[in-house]
C-alpha atoms as a PDB file:
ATOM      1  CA  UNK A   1       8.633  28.099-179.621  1.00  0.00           C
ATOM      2  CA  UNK A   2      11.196  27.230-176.758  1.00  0.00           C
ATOM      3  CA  UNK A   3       9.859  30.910-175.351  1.00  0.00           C
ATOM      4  CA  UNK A   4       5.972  30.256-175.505  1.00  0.00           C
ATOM      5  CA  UNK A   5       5.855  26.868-173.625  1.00  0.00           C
ATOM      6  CA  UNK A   6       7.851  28.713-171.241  1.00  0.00           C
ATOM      7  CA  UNK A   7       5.653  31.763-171.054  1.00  0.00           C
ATOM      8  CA  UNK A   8       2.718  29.535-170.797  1.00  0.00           C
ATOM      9  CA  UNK A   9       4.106  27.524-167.708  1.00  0.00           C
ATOM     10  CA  UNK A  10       4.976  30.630-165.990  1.00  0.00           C
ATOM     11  CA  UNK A  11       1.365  32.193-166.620  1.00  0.00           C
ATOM     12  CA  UNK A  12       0.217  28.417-165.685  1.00  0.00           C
ATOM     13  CA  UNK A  13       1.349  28.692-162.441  1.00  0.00           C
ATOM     14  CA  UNK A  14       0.013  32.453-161.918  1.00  0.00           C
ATOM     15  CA  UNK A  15      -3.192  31.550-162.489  1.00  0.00           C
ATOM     16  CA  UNK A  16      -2.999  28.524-160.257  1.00  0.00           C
ATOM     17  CA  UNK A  17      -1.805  30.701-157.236  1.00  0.00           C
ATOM     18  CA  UNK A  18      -4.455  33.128-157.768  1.00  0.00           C
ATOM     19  CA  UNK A  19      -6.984  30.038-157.569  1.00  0.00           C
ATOM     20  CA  UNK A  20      -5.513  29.244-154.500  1.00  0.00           C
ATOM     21  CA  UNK A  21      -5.743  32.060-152.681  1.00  0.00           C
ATOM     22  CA  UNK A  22      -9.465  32.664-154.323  1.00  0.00           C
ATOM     23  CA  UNK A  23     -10.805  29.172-153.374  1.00  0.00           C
ATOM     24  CA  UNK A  24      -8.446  28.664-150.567  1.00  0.00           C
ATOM     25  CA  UNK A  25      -7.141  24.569-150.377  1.00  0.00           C
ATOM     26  CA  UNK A  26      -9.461  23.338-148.808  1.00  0.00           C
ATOM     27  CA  UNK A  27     -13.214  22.385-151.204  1.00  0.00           C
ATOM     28  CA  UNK A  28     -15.709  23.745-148.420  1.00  0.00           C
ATOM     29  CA  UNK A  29     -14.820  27.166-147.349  1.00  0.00           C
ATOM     30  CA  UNK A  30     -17.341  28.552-150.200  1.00  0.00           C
ATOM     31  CA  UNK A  31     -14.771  30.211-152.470  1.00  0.00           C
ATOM     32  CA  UNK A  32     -13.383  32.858-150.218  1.00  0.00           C
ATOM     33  CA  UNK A  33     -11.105  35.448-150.045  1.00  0.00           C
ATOM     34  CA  UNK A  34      -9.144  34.616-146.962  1.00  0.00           C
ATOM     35  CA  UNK A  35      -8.431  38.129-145.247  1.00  0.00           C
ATOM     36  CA  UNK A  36      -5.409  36.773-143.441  1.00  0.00           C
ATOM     37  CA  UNK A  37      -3.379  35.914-146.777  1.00  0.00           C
ATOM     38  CA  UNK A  38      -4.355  38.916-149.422  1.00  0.00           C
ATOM     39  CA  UNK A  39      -4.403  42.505-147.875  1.00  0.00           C
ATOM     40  CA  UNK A  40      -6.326  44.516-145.699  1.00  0.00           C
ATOM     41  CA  UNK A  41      -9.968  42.785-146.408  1.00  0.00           C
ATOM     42  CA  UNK A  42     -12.579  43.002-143.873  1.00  0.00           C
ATOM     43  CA  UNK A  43     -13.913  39.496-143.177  1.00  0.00           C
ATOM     44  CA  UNK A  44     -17.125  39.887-144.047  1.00  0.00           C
ATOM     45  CA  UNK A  45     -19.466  37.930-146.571  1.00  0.00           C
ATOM     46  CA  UNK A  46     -19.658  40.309-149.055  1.00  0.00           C
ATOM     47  CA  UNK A  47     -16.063  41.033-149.594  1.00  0.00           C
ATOM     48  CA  UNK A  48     -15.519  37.300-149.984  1.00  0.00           C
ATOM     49  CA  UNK A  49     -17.844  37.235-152.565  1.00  0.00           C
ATOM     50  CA  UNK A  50     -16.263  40.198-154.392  1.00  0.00           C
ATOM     51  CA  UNK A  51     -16.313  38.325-157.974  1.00  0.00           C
ATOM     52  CA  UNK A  52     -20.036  37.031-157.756  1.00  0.00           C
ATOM     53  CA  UNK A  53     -21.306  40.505-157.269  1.00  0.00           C
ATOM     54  CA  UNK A  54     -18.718  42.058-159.802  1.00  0.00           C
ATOM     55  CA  UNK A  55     -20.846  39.412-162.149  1.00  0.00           C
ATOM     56  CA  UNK A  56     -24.675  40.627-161.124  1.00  0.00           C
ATOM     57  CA  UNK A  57     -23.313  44.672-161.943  1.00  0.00           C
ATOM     58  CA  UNK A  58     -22.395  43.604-165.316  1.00  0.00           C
ATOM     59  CA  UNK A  59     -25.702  41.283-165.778  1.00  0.00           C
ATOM     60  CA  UNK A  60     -27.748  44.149-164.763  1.00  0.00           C
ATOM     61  CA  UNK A  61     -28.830  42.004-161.466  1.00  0.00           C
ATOM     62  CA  UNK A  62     -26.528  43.953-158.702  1.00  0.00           C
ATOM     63  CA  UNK A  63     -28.732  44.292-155.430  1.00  0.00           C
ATOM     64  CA  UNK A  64     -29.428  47.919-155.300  1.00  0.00           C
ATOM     65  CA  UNK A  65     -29.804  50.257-152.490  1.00  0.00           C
ATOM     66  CA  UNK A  66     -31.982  50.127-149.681  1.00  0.00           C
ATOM     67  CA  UNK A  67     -33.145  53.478-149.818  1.00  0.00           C
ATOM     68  CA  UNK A  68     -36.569  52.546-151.342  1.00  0.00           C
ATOM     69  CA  UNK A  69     -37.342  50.287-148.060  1.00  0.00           C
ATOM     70  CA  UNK A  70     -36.352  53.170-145.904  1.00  0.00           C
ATOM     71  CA  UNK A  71     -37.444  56.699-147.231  1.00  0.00           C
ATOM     72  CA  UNK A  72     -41.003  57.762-146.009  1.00  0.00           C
ATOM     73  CA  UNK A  73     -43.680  59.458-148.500  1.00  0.00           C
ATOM     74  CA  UNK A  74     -44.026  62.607-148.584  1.00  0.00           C
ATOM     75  CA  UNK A  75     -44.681  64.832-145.478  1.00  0.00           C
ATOM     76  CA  UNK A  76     -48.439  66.299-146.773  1.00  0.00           C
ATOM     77  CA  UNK A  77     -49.312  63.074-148.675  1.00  0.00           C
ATOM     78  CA  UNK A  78     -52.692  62.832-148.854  1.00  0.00           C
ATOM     79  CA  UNK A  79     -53.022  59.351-148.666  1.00  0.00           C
ATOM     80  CA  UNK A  80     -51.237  56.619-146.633  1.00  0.00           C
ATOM     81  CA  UNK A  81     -49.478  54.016-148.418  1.00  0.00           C
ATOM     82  CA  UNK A  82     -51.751  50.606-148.118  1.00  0.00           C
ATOM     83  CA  UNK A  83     -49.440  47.098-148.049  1.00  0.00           C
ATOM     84  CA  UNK A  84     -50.306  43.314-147.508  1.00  0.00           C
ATOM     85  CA  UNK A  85     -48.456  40.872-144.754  1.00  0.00           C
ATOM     86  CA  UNK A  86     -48.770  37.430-145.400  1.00  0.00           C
ATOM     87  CA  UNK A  87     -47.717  35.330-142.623  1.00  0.00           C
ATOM     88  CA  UNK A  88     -46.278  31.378-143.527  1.00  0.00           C
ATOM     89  CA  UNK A  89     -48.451  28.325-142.281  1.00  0.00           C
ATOM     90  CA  UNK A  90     -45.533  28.062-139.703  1.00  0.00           C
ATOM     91  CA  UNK A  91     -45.969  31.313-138.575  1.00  0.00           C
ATOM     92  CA  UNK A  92     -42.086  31.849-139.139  1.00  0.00           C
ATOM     93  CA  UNK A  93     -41.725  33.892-142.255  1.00  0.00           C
ATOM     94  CA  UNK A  94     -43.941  36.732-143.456  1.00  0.00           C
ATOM     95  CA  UNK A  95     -44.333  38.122-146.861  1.00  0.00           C
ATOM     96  CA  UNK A  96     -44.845  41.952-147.476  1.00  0.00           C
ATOM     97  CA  UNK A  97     -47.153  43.008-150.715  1.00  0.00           C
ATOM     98  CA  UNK A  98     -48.393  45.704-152.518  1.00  0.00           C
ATOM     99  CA  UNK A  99     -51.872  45.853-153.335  1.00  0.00           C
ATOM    100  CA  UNK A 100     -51.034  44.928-156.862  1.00  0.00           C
ATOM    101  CA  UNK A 101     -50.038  41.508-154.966  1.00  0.00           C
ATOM    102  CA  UNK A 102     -46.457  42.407-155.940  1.00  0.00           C
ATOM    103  CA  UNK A 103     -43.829  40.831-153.076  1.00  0.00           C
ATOM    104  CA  UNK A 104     -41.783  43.897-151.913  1.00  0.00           C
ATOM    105  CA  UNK A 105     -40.134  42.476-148.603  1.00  0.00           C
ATOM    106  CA  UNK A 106     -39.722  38.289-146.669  1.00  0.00           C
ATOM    107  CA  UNK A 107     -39.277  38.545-143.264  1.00  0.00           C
ATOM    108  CA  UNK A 108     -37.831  35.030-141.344  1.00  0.00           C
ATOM    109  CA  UNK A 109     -38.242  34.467-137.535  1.00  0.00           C
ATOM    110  CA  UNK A 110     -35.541  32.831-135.688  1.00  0.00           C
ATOM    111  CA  UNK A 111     -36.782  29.708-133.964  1.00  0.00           C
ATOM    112  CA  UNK A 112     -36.608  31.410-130.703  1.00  0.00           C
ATOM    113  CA  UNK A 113     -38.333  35.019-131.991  1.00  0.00           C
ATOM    114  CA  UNK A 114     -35.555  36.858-131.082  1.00  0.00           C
ATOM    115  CA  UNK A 115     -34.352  38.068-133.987  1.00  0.00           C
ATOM    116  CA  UNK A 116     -36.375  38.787-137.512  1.00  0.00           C
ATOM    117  CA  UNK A 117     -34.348  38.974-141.118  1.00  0.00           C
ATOM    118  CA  UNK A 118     -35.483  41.303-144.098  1.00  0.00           C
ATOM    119  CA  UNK A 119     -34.970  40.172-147.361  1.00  0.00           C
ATOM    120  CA  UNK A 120     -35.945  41.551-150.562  1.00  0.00           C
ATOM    121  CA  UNK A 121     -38.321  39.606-152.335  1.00  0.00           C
ATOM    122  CA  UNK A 122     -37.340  38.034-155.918  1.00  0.00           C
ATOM    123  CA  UNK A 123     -39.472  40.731-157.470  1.00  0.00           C
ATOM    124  CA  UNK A 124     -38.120  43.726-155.958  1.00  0.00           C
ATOM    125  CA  UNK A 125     -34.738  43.068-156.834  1.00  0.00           C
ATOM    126  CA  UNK A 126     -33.112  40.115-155.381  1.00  0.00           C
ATOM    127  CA  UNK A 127     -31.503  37.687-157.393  1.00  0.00           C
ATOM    128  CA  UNK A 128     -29.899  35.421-155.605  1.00  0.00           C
ATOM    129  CA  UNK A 129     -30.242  35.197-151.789  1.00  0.00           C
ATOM    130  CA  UNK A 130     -26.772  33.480-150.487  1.00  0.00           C
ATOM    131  CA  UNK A 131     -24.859  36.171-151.915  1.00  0.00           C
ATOM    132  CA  UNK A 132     -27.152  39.213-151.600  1.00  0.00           C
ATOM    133  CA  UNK A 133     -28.312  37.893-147.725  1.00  0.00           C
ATOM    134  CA  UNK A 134     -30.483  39.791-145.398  1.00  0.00           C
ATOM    135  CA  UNK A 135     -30.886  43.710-146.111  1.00  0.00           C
ATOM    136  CA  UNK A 136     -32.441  44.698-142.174  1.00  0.00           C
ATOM    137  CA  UNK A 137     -32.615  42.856-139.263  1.00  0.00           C
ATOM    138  CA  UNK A 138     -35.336  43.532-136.265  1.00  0.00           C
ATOM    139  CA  UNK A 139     -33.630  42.308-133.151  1.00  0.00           C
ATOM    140  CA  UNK A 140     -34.595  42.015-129.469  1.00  0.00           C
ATOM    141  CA  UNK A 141     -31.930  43.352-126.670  1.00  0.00           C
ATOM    142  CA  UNK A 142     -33.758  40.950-123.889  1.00  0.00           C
ATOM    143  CA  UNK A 143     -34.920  37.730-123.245  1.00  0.00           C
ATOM    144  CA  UNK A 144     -38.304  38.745-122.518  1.00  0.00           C
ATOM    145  CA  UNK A 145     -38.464  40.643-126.138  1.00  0.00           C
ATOM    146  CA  UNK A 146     -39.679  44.126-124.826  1.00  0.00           C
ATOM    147  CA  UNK A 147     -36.637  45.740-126.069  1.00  0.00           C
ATOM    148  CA  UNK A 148     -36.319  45.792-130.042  1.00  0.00           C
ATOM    149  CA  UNK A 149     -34.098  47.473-132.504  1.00  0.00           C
ATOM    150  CA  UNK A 150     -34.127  47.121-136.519  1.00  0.00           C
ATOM    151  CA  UNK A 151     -30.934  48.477-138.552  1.00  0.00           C
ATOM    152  CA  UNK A 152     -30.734  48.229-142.076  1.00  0.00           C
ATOM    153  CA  UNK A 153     -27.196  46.055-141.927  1.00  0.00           C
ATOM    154  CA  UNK A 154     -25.651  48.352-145.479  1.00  0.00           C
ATOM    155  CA  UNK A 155     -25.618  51.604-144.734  1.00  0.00           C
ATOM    156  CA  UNK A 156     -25.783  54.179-147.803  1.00  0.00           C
ATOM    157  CA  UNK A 157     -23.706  56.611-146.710  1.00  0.00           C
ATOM    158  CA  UNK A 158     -20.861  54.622-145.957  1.00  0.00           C
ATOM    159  CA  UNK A 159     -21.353  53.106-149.597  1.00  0.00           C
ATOM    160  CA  UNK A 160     -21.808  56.341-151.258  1.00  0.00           C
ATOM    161  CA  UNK A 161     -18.788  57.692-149.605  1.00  0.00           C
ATOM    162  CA  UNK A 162     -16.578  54.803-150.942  1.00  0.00           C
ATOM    163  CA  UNK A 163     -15.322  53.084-146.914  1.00  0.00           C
ATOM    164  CA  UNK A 164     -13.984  50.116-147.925  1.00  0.00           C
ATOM    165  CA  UNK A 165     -15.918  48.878-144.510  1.00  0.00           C
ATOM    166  CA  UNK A 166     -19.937  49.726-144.399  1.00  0.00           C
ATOM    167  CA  UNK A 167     -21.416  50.234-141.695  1.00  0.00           C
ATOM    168  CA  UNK A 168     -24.727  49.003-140.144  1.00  0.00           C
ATOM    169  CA  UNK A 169     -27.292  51.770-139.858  1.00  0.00           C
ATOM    170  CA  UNK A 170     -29.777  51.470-136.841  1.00  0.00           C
ATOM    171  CA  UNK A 171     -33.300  53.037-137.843  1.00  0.00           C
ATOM    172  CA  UNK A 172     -35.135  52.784-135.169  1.00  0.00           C
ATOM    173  CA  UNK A 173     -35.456  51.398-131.445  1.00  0.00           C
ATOM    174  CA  UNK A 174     -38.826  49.967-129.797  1.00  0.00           C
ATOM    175  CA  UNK A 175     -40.265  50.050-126.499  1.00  0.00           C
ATOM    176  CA  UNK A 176     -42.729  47.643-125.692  1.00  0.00           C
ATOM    177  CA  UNK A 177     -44.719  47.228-122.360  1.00  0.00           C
ATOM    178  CA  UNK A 178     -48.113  46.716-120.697  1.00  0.00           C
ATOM    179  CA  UNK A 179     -50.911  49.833-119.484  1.00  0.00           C
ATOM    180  CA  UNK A 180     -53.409  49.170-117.408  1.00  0.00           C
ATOM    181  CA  UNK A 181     -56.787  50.691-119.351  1.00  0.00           C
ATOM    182  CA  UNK A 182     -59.915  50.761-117.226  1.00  0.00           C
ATOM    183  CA  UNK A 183     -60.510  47.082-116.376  1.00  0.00           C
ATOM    184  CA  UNK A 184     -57.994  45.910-118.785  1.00  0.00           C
ATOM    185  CA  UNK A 185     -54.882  46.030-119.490  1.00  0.00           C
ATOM    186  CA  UNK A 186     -53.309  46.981-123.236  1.00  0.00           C
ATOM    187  CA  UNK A 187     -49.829  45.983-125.180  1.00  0.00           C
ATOM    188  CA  UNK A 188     -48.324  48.972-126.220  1.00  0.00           C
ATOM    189  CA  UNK A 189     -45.001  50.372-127.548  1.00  0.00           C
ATOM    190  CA  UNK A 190     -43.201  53.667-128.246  1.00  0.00           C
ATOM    191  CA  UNK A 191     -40.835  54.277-131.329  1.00  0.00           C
ATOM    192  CA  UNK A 192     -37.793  56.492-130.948  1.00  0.00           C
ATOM    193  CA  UNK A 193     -35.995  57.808-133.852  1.00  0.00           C
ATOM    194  CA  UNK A 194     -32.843  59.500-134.352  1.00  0.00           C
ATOM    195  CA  UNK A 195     -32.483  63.526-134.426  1.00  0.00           C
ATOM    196  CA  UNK A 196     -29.947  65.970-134.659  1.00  0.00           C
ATOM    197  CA  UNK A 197     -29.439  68.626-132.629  1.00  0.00           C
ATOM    198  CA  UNK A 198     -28.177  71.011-135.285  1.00  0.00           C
ATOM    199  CA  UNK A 199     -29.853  73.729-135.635  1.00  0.00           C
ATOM    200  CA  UNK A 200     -29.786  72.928-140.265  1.00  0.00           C
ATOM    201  CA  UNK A 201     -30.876  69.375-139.756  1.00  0.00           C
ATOM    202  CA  UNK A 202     -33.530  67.393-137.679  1.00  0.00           C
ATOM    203  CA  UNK A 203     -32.948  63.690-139.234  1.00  0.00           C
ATOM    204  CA  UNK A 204     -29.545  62.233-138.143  1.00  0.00           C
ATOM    205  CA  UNK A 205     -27.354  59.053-138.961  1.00  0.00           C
ATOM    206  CA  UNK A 206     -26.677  56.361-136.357  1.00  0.00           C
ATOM    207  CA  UNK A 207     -23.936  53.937-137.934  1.00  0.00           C
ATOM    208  CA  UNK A 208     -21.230  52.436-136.387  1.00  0.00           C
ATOM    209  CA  UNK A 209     -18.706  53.588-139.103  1.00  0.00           C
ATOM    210  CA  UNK A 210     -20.049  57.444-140.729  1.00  0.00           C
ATOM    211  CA  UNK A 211     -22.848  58.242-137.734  1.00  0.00           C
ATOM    212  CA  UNK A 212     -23.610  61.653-136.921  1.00  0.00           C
ATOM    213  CA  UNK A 213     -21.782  62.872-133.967  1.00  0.00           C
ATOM    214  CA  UNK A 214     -24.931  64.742-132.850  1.00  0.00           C
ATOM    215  CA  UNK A 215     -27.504  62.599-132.795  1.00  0.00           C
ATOM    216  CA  UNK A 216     -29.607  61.541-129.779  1.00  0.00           C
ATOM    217  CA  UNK A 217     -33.130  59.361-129.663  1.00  0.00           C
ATOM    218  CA  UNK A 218     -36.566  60.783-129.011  1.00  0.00           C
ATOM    219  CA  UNK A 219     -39.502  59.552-129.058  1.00  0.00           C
ATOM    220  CA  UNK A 220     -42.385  60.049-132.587  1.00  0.00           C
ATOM    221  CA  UNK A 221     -44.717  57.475-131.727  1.00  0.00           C
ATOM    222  CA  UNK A 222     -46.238  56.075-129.719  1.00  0.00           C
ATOM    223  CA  UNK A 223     -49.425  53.321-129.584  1.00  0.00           C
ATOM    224  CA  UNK A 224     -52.577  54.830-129.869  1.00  0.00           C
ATOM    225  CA  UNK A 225     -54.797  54.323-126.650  1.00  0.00           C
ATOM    226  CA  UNK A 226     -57.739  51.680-127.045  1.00  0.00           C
ATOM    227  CA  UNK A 227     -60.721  52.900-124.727  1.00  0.00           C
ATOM    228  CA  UNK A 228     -62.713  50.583-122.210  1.00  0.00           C
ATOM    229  CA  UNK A 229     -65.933  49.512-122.864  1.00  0.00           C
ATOM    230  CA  UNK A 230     -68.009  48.571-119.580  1.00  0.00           C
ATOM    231  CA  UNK A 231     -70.980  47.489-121.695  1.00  0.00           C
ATOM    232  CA  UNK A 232     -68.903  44.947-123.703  1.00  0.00           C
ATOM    233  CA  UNK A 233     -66.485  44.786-120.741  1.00  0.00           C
ATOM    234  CA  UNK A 234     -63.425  44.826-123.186  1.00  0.00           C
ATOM    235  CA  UNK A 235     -60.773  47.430-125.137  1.00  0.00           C
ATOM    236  CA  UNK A 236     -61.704  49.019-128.273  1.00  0.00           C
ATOM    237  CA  UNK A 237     -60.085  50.751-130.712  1.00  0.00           C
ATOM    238  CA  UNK A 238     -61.493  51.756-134.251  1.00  0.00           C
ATOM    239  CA  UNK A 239     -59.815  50.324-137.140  1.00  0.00           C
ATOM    240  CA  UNK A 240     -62.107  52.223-139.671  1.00  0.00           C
ATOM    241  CA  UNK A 241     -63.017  48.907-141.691  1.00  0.00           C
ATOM    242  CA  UNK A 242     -59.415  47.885-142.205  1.00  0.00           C
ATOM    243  CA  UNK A 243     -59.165  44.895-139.672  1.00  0.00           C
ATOM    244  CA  UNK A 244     -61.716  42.495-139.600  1.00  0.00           C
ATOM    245  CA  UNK A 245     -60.877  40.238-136.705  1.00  0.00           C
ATOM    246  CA  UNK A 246     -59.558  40.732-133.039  1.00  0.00           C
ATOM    247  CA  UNK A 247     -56.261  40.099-132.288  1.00  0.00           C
ATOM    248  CA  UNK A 248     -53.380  40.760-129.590  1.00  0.00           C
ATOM    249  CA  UNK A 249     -51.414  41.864-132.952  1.00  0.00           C
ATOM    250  CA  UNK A 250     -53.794  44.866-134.122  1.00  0.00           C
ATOM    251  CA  UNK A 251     -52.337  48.297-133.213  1.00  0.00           C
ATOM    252  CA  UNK A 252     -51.848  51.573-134.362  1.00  0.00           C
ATOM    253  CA  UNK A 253     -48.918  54.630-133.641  1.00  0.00           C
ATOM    254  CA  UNK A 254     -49.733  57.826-133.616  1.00  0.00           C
ATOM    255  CA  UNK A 255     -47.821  61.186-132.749  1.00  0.00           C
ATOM    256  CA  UNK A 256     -47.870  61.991-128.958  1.00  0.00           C
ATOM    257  CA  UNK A 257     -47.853  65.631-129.986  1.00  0.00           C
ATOM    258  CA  UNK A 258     -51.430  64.974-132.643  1.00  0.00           C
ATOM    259  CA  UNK A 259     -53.296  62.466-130.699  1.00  0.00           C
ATOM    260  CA  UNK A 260     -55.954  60.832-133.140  1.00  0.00           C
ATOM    261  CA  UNK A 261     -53.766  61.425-136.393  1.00  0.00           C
ATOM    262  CA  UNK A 262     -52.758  57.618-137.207  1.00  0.00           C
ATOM    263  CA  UNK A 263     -49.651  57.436-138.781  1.00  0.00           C
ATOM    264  CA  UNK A 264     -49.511  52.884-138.598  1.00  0.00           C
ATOM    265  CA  UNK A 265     -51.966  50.720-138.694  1.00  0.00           C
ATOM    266  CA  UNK A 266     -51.849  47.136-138.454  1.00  0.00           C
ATOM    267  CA  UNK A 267     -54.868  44.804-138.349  1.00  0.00           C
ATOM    268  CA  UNK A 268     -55.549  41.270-139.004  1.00  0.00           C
ATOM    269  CA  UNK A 269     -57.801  40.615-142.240  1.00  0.00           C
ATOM    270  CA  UNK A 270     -58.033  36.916-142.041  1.00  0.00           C
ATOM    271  CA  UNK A 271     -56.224  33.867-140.444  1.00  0.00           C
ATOM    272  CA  UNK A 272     -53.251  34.581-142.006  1.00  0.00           C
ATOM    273  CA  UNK A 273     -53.261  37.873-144.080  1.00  0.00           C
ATOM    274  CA  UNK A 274     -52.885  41.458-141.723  1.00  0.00           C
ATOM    275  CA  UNK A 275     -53.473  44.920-143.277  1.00  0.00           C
ATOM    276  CA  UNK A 276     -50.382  47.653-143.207  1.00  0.00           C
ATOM    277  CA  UNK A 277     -51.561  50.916-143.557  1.00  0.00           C
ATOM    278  CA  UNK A 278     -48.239  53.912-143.362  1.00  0.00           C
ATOM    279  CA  UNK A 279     -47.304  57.456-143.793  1.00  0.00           C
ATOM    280  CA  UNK A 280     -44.919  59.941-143.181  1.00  0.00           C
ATOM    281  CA  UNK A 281     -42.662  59.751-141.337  1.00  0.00           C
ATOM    282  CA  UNK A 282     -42.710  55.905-141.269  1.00  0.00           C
ATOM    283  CA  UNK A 283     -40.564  54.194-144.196  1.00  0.00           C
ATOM    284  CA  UNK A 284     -42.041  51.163-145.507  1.00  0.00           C
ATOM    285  CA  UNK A 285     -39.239  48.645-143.019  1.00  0.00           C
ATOM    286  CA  UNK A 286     -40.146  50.420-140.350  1.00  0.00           C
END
């Protein structure tokens, strides 16, 4: 008996140095892993909150990958996929839909509309948003917001190749600027993409920690032209019924190299509901 009480003390004060290193001394720092006392951990959110997401994978509720957000349909679909924004009474947070009315994607502004957060909505596979956090991020690179980039901020190659440190992926980087268009004058923007310049591969990786080598940005879209109209003394541009109001947000992109084949269109439906029409080789974040 002498040997149990003695076994139990020592395991006793196991477990209470594990606790202490877990949940640290203090009661506020959120139950982290401090990187400084255990290992080689990056200090980043996630890996602090190793044992929470350990518990979603065995509950079935683990985050997922963000592949789904980020492929595009098929090259020769016939159709282009047809979504739903719905933009907050504050005009701060937008909500992404199917046309089923299912919530796919919530974007949040920051105050100063600099920066825009993607998270996935509770019904496409979010549980719990303080552990799983943002999954892209749309950021401007100046003050005067004509410079943007979005990155999806876990990228799947690093995870499928086991790093312990992932990467964020940049997907795309936008241009935007003012034309002059007859007697007006038209916000418009280009989208680059990244490309590789081997000969076996035309898609490439930009990540900080697995990117390809190779890859350089060009240029896929572009904003399709609106045409002026001395009669009405104004820009038009043909949404083919989809947009039912004028806005300084309606636009479409096309392909500089097939004027008049759309591949985005965006147009405003109502106060606050837009139409987001897509297709190859747009992903549904982008």
């Amino acid at each position: 008996m002498a040997h149990i009480a003695e076994d139990k003390a020592w395991y006793s004060k196991i477990g209470a140095a594990v606790k202490e290193r877990v949940q640290g001394p203090g009661k506020d720092d959120g139950g982290r892993v401090h990187p400084e006392q255990i290992g080689n951990v990056p200090d980043e959110p996630r890996q602090w909150r190793g044992f929470v997401f350990a518990d979603d994978l065995e509950q079935g509720v683990g985050p997922g990958l963000v592949s789904p957000f980020v492929e595009p349909p098929a090259q020769g679909a016939p159709k282009e996929q047809r979504l739903v924004v719905l933009r907050a009474q504050d005009r701060l947070s937008y909500t992404l839909r199917d046309g089923d009315g299912q919530e796919l994607l919530i974007a949040k502004s920051r105050a100063d509309g600099l920066r825009f957060d993607f998270f996935r909505a509770p019904g496409a596979g979010a549980q719990n948003a303080s552990t799983d956090g943002p999954e892209f991020s749309l950021v401007a690179l100046d003050k005067a917001r004509k410079q943007w980039t979005l990155s999806a901020l876990r990228c799947e190659r690093c995870q499928s190749l086991g790093k312990r440190q992932c990467g964020k992926r940049e997907l795309v980087r936008i241009a935007q600027y003012v034309e002059s268009l007859g007697e007006g004058q038209a916000f418009l923007m280009d989208v680059d993409f990244p490309t590789s310049t081997s000969a076996d591969s035309t898609d490439a990786i930009v990540c900080e920690s697995c990117g390809d080598p190779d890859a350089e940005w060009a240029m896929q879209l572009t904003a399709r032209r609106p045409k002026w109209n001395p009669k009405h003394k104004s820009l038009t541009l043909d949404f083919h019924g989809r947009c039912n109001l004028a806005s300084a947000k309606n636009f479409q992109l096309e392909d500089p190299t097939e004027p008049g084949k759309v591949k985005l269109l965006f147009g405003k439906v109502s106060e606050h509901r837009f139409a987001l029409d897509y297709r190859y080789p747009l992903g549904m974040i982008q």
